[in-house]
Structure formats: structure tokens, C-alpha cells
Protein backbone atom coordinates (compact mmCIF):
# COMPACT_ATOMS: atom_id res chain seq x y z
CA UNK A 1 -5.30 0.54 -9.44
CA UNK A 2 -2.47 0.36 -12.05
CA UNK A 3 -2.86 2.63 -14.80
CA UNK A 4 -0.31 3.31 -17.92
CA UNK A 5 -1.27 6.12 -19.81
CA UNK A 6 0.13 7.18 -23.07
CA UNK A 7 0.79 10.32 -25.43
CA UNK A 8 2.20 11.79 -27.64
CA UNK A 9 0.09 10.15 -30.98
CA UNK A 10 -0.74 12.44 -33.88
CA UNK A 11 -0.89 13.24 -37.66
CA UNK A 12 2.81 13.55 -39.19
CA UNK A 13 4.06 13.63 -42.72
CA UNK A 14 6.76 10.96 -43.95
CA UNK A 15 9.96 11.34 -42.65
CA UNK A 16 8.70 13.09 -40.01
CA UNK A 17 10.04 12.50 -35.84
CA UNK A 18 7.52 11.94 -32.77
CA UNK A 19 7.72 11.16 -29.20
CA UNK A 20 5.51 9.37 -26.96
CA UNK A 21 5.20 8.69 -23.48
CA UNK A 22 3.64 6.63 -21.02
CA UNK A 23 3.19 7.49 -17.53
CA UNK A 24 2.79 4.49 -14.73
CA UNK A 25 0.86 5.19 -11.75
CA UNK A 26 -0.59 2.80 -9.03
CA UNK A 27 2.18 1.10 -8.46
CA UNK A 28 6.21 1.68 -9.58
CA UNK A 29 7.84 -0.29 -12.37
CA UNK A 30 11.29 0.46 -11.95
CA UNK A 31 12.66 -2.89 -11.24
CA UNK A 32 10.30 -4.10 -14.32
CA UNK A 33 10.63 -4.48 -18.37
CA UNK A 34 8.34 -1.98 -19.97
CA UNK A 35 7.94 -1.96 -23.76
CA UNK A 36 5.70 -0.72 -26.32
CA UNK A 37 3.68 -2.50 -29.55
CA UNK A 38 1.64 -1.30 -31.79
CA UNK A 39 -1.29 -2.80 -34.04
CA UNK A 40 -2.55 -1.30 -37.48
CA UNK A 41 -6.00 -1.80 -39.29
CA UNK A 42 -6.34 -5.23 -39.58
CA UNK A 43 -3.11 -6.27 -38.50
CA UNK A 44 -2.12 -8.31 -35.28
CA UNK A 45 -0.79 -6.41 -32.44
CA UNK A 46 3.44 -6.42 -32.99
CA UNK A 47 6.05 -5.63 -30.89
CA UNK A 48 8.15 -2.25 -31.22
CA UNK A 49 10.44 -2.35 -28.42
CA UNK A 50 11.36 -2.90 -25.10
CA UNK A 51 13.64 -1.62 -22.28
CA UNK A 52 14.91 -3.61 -18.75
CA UNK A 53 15.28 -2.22 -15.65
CA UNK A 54 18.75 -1.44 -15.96
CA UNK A 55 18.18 0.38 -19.53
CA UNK A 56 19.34 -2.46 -21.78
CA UNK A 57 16.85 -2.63 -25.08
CA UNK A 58 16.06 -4.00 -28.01
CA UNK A 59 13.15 -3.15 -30.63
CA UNK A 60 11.89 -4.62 -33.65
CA UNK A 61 13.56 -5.09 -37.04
CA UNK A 62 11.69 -2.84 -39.12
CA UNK A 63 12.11 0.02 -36.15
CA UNK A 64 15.42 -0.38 -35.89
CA UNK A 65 18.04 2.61 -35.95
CA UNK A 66 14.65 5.25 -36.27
CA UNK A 67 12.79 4.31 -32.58
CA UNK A 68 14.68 4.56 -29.52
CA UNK A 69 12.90 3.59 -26.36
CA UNK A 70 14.21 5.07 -23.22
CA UNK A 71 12.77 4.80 -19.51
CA UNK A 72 12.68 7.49 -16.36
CA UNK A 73 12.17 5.65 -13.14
CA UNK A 74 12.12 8.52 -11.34
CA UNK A 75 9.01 9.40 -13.17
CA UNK A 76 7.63 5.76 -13.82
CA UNK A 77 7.67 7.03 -17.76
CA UNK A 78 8.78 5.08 -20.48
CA UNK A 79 9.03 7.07 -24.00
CA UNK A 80 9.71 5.94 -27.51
CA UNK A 81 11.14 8.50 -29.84
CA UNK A 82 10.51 7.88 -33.29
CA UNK A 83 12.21 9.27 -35.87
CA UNK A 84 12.11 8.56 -40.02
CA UNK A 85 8.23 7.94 -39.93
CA UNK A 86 6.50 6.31 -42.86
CA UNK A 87 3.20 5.17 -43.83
CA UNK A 88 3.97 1.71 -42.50
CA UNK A 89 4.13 3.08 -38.87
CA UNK A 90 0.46 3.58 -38.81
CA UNK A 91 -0.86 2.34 -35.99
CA UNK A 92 -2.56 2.52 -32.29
CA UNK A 93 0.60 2.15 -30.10
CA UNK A 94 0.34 0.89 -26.60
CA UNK A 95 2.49 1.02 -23.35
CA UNK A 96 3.43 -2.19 -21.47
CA UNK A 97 4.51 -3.30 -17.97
CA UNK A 98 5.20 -6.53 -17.01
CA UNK A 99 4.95 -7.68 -13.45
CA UNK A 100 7.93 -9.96 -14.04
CA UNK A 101 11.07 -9.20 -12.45
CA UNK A 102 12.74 -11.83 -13.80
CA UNK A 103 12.24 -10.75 -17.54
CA UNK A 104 15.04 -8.56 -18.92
CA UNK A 105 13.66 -7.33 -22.70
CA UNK A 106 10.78 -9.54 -23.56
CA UNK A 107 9.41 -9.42 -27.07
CA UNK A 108 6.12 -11.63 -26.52
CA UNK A 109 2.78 -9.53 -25.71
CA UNK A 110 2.50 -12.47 -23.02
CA UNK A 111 4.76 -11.06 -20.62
CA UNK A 112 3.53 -7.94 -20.00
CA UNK A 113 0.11 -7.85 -17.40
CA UNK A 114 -0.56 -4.17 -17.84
CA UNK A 115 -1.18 -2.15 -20.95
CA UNK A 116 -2.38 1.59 -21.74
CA UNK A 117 -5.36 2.17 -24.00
CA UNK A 118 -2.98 2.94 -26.92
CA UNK A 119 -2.43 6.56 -28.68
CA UNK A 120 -2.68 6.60 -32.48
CA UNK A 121 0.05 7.44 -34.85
CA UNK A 122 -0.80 8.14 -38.19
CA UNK A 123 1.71 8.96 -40.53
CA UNK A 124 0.49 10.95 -43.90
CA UNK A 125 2.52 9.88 -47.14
């Protein structure tokens, strides 16, 4: 059974950093994209970043230059360190895995088969 479970969520003021984490197990993703998204009250789930199997990323606009995703494959972990939190970050973030090898950084929810449970950020303005 494939499992991804993540981390890492808590309260934080504005401007604040966190880090999260999602461990793999059942199965290694090392030759796989992983990413993470993230959905808020009422909103549709959205996608935060992702990483390739050689390390390459990319992440969404309004993340950009205060979330870094990073991967160990040694540990099947993919993290996301965010940094510069505001209110608008609110949200249940969740880990993905795609069984795709031939996907490098996909942005569409689509491509990834296996997702955590999500960890909740909330950040207090």
C-alpha cells in the first residue's frame, strides 16, 4: 500500500517561515515528479509546486521566490519550505506522486495518482 504522509502544518503569524514534509512509503518515487497543492475554504484545490526526478522545479506564481520545494530520494521525502507567509497561504496542503515517469514538473492535479491527507497551514494576520 502506497502511503504519502505529510507534516509540518501549523498556526504562524504573517511573515512568518514553515517547512513541511512528506514521507513516501510502499513503494519509492525517486524516478517520479512529486509536487504539492493546496486548497483553502471554499476554494478549488491549486497547485504550489513541483519537483522532477532530477531536481528541476517550478511552483506557482503567487509562491514564487518565498516556497522552495526540494526532494530526498534517499528518504522518499519531498519538503516545501515556505517562507514570507501571509493570510492568503491558508490552506490544507497536500503531497503528490505521480506514477508517471515520463512527466518532468507537471502542474495539473491529473497527473499525480497518489496524494497525502493534507496538513493545514494557517497563517494568523
Amino acid at each position: 500500500q502506497v502511503l504519502l504522509v505529510e507534516s509540518g502544518g501549523q498556526l504562524v503569524q504573517a511573515g512568518d517561515s514553515l517547512r513541511l514534509s512528506c514521507v513516501a512509503s510502499g513503494r519509492t518515487f525517486s524516478g517520479n515528479p512529486m509536487g504539492w497543492f493546496r486548497q483553502a475554504p471554499g476554494k478549488e484545490r491549486e497547485f504550489v509546486a513541483t519537483i522532477s526526478r532530477t531536481g528541476l522545479t517550478s511552483s506557482a506564481d503567487s509562491v514564487k521566490g518565498r516556497f522552495t520545494i526540494s526532494r530526498d530520494n534517499l528518504k522518499n521525502t519531498v519538503y516545501l519550505q515556505m517562507n514570507s507567509l501571509n493570510a492568503e497561504d491558508t490552506a490544507v496542503y497536500y503531497c503528490a506522486a505521480s506514477a508517471q515517469t515520463s512527466y518532468a514538473r507537471p502542474e495539473r492535479a491529473t497527473a499525480y495518482e497518489y496524494w497525502g491527507r493534507g496538513t493545514q497551514v494557517t497563517v494568523s494576520s
